[in-house]
C-alpha atoms as a PDB file:
ATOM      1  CA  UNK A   1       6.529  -4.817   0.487  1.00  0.00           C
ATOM      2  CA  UNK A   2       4.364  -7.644   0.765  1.00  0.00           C
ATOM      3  CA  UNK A   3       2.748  -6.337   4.497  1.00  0.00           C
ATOM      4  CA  UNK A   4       2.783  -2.931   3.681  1.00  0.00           C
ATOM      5  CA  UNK A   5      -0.364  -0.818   4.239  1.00  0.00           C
ATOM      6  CA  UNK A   6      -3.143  -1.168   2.493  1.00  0.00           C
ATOM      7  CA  UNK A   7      -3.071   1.907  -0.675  1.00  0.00           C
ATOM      8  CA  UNK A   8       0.437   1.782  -0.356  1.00  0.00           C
ATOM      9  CA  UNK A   9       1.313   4.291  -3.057  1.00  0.00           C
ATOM     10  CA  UNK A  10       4.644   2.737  -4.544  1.00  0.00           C
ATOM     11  CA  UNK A  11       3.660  -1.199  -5.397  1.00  0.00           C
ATOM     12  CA  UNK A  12       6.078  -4.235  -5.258  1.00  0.00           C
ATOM     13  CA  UNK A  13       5.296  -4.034  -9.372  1.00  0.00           C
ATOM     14  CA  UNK A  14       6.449  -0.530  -9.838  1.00  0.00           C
ATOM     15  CA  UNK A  15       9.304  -0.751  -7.714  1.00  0.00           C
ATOM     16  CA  UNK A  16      10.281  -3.515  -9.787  1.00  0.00           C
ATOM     17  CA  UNK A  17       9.847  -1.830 -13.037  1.00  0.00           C
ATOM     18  CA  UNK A  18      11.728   1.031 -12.287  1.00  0.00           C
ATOM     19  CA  UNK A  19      14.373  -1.064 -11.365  1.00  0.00           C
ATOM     20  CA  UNK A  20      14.699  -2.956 -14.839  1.00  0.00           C
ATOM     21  CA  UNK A  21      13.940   0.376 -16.662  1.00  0.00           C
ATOM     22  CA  UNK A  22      17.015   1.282 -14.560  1.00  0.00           C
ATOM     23  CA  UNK A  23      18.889  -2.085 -15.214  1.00  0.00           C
ATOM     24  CA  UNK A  24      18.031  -2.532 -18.782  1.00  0.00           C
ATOM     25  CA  UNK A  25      19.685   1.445 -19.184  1.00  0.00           C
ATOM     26  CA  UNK A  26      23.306  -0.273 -18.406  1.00  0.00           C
ATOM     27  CA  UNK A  27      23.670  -1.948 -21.302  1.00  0.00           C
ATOM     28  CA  UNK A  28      27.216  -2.974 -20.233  1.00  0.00           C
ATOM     29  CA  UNK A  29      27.011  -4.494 -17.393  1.00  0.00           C
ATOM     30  CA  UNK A  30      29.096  -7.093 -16.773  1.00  0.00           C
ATOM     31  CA  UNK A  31      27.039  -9.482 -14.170  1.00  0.00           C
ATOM     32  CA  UNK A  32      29.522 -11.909 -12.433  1.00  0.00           C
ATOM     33  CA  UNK A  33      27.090 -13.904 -10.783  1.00  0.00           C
ATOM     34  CA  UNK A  34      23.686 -14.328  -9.577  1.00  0.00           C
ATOM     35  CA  UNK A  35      24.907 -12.614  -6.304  1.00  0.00           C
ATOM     36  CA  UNK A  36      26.218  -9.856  -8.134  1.00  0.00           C
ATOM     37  CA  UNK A  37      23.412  -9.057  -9.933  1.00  0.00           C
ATOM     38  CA  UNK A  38      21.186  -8.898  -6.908  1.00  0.00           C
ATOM     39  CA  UNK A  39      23.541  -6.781  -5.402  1.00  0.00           C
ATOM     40  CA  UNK A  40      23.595  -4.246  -7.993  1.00  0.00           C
ATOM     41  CA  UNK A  41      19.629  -4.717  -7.709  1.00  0.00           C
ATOM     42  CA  UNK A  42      19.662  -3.962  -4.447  1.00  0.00           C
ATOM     43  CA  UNK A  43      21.564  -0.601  -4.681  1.00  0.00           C
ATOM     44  CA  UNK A  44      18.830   0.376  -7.451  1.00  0.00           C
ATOM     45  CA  UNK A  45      16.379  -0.399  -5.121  1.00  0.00           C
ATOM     46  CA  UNK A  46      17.207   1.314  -2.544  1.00  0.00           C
ATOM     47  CA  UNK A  47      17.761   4.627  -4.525  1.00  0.00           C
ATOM     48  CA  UNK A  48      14.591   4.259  -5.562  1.00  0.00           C
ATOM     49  CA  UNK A  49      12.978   3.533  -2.425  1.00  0.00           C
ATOM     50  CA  UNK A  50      14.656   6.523  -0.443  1.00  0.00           C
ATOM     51  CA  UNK A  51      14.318   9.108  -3.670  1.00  0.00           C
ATOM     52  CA  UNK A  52      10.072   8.296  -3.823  1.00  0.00           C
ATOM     53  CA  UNK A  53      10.217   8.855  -0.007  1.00  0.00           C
ATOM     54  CA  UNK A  54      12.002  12.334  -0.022  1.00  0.00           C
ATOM     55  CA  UNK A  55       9.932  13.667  -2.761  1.00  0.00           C
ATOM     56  CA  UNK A  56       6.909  12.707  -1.175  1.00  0.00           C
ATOM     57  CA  UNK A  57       7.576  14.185   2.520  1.00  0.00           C
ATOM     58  CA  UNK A  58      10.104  16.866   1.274  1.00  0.00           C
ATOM     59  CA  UNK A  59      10.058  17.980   4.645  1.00  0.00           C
ATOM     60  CA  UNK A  60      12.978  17.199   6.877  1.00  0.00           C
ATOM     61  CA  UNK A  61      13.113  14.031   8.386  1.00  0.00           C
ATOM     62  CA  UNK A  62       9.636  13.164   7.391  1.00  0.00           C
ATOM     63  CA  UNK A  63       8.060  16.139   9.436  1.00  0.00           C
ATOM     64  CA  UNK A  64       7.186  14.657  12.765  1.00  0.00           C
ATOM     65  CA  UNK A  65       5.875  11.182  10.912  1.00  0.00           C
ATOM     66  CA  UNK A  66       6.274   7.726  12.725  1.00  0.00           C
ATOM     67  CA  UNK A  67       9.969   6.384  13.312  1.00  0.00           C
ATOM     68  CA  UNK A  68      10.575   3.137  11.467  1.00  0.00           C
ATOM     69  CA  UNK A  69      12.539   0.396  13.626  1.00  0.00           C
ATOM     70  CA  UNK A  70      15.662  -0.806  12.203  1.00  0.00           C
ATOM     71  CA  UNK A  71      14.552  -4.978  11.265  1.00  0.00           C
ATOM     72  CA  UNK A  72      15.461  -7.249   8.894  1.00  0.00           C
ATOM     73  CA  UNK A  73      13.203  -6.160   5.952  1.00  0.00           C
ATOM     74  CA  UNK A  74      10.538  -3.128   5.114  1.00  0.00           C
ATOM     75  CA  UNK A  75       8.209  -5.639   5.914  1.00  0.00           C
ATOM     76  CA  UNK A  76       5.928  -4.163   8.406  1.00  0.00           C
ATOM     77  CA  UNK A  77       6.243  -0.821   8.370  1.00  0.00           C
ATOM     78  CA  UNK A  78       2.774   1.498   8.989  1.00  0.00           C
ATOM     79  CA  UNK A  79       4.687   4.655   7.068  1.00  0.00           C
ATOM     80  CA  UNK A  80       8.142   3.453   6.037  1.00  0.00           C
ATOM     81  CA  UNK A  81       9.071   7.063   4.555  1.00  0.00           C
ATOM     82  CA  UNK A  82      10.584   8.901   7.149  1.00  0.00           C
ATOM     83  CA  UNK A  83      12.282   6.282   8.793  1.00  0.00           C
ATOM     84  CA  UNK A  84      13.658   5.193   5.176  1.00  0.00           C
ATOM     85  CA  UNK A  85      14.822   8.418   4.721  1.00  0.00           C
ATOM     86  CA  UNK A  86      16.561   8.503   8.756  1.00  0.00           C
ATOM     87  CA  UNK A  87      17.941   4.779   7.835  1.00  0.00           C
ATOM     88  CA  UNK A  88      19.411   5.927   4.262  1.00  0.00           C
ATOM     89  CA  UNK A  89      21.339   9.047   6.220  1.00  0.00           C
ATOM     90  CA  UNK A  90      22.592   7.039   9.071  1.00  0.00           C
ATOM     91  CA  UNK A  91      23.545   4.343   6.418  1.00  0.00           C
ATOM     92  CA  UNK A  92      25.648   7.365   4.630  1.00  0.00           C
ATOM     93  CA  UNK A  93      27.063   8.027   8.124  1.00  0.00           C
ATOM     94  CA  UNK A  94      28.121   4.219   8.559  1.00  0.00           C
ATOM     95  CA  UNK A  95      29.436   4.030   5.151  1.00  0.00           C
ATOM     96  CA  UNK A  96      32.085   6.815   6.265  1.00  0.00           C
ATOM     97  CA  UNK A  97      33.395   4.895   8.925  1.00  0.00           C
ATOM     98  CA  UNK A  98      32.795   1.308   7.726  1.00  0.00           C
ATOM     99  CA  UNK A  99      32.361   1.110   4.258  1.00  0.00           C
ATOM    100  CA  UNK A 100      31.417  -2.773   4.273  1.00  0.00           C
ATOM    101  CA  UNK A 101      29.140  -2.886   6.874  1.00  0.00           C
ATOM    102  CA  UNK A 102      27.577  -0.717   5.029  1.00  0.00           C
ATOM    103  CA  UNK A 103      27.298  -2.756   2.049  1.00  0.00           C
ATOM    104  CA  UNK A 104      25.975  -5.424   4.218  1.00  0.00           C
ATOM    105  CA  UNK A 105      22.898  -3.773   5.528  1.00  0.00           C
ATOM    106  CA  UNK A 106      22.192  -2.476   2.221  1.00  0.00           C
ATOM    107  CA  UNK A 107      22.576  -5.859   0.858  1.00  0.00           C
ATOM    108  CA  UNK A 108      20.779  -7.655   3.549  1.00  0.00           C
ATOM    109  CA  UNK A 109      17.874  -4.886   4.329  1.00  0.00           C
ATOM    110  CA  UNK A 110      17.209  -3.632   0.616  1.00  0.00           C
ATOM    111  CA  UNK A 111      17.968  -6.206  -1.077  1.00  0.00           C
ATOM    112  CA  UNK A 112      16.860  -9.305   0.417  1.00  0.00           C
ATOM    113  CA  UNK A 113      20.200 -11.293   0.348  1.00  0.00           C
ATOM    114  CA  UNK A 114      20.668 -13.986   2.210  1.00  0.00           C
ATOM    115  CA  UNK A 115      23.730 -14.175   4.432  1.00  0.00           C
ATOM    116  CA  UNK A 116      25.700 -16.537   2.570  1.00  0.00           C
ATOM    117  CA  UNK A 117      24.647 -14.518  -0.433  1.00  0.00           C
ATOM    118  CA  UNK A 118      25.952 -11.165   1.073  1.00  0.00           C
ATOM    119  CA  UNK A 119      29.323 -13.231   1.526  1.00  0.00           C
ATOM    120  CA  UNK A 120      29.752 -14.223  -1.764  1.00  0.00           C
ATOM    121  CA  UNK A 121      29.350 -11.038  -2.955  1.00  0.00           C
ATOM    122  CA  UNK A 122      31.588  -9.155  -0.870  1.00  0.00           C
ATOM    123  CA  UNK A 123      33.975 -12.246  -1.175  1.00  0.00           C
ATOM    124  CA  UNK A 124      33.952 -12.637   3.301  1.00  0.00           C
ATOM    125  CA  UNK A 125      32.651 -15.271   4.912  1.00  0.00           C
ATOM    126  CA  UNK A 126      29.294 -16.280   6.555  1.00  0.00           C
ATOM    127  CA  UNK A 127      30.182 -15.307   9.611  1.00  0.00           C
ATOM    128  CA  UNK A 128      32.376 -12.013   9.386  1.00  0.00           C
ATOM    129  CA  UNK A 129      28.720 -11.212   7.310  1.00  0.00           C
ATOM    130  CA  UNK A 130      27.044 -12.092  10.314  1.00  0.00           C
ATOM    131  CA  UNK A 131      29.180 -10.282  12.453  1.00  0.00           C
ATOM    132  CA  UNK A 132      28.873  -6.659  10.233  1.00  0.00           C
ATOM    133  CA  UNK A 133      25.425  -7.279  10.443  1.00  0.00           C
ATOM    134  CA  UNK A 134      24.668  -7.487  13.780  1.00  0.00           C
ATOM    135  CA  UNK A 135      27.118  -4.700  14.601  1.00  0.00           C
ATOM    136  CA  UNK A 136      25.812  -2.002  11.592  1.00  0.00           C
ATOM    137  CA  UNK A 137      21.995  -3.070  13.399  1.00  0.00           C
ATOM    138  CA  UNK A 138      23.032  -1.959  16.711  1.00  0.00           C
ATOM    139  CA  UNK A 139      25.136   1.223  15.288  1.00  0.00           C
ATOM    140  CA  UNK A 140      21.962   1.912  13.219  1.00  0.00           C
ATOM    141  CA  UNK A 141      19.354   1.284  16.026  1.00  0.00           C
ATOM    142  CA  UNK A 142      21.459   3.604  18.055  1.00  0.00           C
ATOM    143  CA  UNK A 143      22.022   6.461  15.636  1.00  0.00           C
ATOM    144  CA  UNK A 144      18.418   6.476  14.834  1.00  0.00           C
ATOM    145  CA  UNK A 145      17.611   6.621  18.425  1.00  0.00           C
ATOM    146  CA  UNK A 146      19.645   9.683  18.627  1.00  0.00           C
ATOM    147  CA  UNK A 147      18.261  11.327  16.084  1.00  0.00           C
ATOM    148  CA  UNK A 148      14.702  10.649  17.189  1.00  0.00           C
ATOM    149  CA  UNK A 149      15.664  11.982  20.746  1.00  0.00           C
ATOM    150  CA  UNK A 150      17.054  15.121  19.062  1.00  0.00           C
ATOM    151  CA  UNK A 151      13.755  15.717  17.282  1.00  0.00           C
ATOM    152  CA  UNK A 152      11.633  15.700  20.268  1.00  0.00           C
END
């Protein structure tokens, strides 16, 4: 979130907190690694990140706001809301039909991981990591695409 737009309503610090307010709630976890426990961060994150951007454009697909480009982070992004909200469905719609390349994206895109870190938390290699990725972009890129075309 560090390039967002300036009065950004949701800061890097709040995101943050209500992840460990969320965190600190499971008092048993069980945190098999430093991989793991980014992982699990990364799923809280991204909850978070797509529930503060339906509440605040409750309308349908962000009603009529900018698209946001499928890329390697949020980083960027003019008005990340309604695309985060089009990314989370098609990431629903990938998760039907490949649950792990689903897990990378989400990984990779919402929580930062690095490839190798991705791998050792799905227990794959490096390069079947690489692979998902670059195959769940260009599904993603493509069902966003779609949708956008079916909105105009």
């Amino acid at each position: 979130m560090a390039r967002e737009r300036p009065g950004h309503t949701l800061e890097t610090t709040a995101l943050v907190n209500e992840a460990y307010l969320e965190l600190i709630d499971s008092v048993h976890a069980d945190w098999h690694s430093r991989a793991h426990f980014f992982a699990v961060c990364a799923q809280v994150m991204r909850r978070i990140l797509v529930d503060w951007a339906r509440t605040r454009h409750a309308a349908k697909r962000g009603g009529g706001l900018p698209e946001m480009e499928v890329q390697d982070s949020l980083l960027g992004a003019q008005e990340p809301d309604a695309g985060l909200v089009a990314l989370d469905d098609a990431l629903e719609s990938l998760a039907q039909l490949d649950p792990r390349k689903a897990r990378v994206v989400e990984l990779r895109f919402f929580g930062g991981l690095t490839t190798e870190e991705a791998a050792a938390v799905l227990r794959i290699s490096p390069e079947t990591v690489l692979r998902d990725w670059k195959f769940a972009k260009s599904w993603l890129r493509r069902e966003l695409t779609r949708e956008k075309a079916c909105r105009a």
